[in-house]
Protein backbone atom coordinates (compact mmCIF):
# COMPACT_ATOMS: atom_id res chain seq x y z
CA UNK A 1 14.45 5.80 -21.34
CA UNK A 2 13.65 2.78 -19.73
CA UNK A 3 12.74 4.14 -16.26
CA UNK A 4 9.47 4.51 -13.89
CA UNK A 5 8.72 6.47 -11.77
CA UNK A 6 7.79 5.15 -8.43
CA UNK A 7 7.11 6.44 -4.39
CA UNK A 8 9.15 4.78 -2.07
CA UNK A 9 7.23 4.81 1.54
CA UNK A 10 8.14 3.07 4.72
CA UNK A 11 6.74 -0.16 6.89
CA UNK A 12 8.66 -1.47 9.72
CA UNK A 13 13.07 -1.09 8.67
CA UNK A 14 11.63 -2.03 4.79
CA UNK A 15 11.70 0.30 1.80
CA UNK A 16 8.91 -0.23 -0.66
CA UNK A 17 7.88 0.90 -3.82
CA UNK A 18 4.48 1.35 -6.19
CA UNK A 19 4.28 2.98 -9.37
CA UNK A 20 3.48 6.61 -9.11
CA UNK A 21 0.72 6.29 -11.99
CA UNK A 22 -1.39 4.15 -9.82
CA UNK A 23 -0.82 6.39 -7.02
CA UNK A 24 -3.74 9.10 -6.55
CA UNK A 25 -3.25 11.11 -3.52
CA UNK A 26 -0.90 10.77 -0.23
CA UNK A 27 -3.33 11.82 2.71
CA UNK A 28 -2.60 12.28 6.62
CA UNK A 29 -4.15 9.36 8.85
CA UNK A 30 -7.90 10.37 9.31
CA UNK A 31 -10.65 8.40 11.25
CA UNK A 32 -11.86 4.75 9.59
CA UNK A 33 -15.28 3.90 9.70
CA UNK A 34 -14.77 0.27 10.61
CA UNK A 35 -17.21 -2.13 8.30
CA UNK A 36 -18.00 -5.60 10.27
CA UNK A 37 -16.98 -8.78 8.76
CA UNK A 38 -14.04 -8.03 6.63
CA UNK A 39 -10.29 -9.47 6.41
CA UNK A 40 -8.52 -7.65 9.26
CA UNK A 41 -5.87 -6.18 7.21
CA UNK A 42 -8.75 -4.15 5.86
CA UNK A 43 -9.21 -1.52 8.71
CA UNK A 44 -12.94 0.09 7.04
CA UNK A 45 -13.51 2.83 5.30
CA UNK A 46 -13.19 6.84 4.85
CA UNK A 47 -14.95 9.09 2.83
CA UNK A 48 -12.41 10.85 0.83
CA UNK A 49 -13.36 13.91 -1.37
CA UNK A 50 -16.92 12.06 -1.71
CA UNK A 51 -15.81 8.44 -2.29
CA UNK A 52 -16.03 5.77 -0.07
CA UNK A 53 -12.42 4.22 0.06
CA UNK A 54 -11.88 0.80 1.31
CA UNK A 55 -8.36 1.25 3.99
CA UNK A 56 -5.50 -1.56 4.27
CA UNK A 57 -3.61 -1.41 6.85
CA UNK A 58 -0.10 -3.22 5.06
CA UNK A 59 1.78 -3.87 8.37
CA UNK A 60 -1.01 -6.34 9.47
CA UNK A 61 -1.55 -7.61 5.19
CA UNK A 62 1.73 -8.38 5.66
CA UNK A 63 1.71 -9.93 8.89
CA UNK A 64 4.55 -7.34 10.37
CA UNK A 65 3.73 -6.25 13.53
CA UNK A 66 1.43 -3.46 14.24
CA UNK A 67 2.32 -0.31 15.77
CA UNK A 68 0.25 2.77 16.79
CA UNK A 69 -0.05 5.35 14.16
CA UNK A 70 2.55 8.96 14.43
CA UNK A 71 2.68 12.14 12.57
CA UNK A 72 4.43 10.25 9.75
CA UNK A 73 1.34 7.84 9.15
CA UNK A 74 -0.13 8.34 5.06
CA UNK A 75 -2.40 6.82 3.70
CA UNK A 76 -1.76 6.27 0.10
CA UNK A 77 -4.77 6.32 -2.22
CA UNK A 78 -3.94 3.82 -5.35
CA UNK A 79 -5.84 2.58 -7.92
CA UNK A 80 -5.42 -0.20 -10.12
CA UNK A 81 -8.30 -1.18 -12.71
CA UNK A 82 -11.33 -0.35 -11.08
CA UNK A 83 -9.88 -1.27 -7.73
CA UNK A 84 -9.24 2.00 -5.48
CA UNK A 85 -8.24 1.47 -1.38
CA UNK A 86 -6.07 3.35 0.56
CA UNK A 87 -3.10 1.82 2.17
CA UNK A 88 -1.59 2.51 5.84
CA UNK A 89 1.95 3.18 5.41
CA UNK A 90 4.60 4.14 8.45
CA UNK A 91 5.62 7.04 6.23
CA UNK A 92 5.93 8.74 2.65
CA UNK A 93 9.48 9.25 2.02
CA UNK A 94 10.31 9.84 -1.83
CA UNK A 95 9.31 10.02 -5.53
CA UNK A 96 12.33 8.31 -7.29
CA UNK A 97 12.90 7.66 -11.48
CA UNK A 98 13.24 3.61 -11.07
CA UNK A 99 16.04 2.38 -13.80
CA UNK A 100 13.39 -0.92 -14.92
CA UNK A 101 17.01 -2.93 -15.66
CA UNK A 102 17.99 -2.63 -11.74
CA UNK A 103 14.85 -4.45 -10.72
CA UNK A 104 15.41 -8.25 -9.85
CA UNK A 105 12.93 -10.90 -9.37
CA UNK A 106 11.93 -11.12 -6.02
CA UNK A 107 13.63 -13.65 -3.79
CA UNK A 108 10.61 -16.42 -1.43
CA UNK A 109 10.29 -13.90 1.23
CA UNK A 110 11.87 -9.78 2.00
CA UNK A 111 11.27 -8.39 5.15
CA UNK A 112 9.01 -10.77 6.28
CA UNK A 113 6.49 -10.26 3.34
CA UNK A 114 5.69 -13.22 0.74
CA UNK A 115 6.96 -13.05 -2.45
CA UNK A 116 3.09 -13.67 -3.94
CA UNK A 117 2.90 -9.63 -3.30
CA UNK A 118 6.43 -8.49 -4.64
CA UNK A 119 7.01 -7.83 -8.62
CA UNK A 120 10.85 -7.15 -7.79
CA UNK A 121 13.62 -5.76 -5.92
CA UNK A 122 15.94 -2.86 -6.61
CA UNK A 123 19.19 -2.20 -5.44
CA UNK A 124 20.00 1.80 -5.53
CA UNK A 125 23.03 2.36 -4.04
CA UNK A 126 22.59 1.21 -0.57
CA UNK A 127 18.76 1.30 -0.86
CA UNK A 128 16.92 -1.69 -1.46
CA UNK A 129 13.75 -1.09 -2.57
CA UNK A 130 10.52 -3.49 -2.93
CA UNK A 131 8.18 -3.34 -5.82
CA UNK A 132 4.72 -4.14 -4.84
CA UNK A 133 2.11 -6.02 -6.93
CA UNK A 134 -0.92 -4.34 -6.50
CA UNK A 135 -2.73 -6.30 -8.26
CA UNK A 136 -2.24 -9.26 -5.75
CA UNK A 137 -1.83 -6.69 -2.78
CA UNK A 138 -5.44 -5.56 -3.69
CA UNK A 139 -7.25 -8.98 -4.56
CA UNK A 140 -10.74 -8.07 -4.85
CA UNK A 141 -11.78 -11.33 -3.34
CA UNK A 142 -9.75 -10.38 0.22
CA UNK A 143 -11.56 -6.97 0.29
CA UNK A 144 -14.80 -7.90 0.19
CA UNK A 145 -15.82 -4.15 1.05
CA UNK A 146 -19.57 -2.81 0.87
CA UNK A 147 -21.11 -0.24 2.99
CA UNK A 148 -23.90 0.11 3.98
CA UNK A 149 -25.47 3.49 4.16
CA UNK A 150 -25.03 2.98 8.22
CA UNK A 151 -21.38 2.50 8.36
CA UNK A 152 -20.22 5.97 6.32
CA UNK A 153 -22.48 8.47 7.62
């Protein structure tokens, strides 16, 4: 079988997709401890189950307009290498077995967002869904995150 398995979650009229093995936990919005002198994408931090988890918010790391948070808001928690943030998504919306051979190279620019962040698109039936890199969504060097022992209590 050459298919992954991936969650498909919502910004803006796009469809997107990351790998459900680097996926961790979908949580409702909570409140973000905001930590000073960061990229603005990068909204602060929450203390989830114990760990301090860096936030992106994806509408503004992909320069799409930002909106004011609903009851569909998540928060995905992913984790790639020993990189773990939690990324603002409009809403949650599937888990979905990806068929690998239906996934295209991405074209300069989708919805608005750069190609530098997309590994592919897939067409499923009149879906069309956007891989994510998360490896280049989460560049260590743009979330220069550390807390202090202020900002998280």
């Amino acid at each position: 079988m050459n298919e992954e398995k991936v969650i498909i979650f919502q910004l803006k009229d796009e469809e997107y997709a990351v790998p459900v093995q680097h996926v961790k936990s979908i949580e409702r919005m909570q409140p973000i401890t905001r930590i000073p002198r960061t990229a603005s994408f990068v909204k602060g931090v929450i203390n989830l189950r114990g760990v301090v988890t860096p936030i992106i918010d994806l509408r503004s790391r992909f320069e799409i307009e930002e909106v004011s948070h609903t009851d569909t808001t998540r928060i995905i928690i992913v984790s790639v290498g020993t990189i773990e943030a939690g990324l603002i998504v409009d809403a949650a919306n599937d888990v979905i077995d990806l068929d690998k051979e239906k996934i295209e190279p991405p074209p300069e620019v989708v919805g608005g967002v750069d190609a530098e962040y997309i590994q592919g698109v897939a067409k499923i039936e009149k879906r069309l869904l956007i891989l994510l890199d998360l490896v280049k969504v989460l560049n260590p060097e743009k979330l220069d995150v550390q807390p202090t022992k202020e900002s998280i209590q």
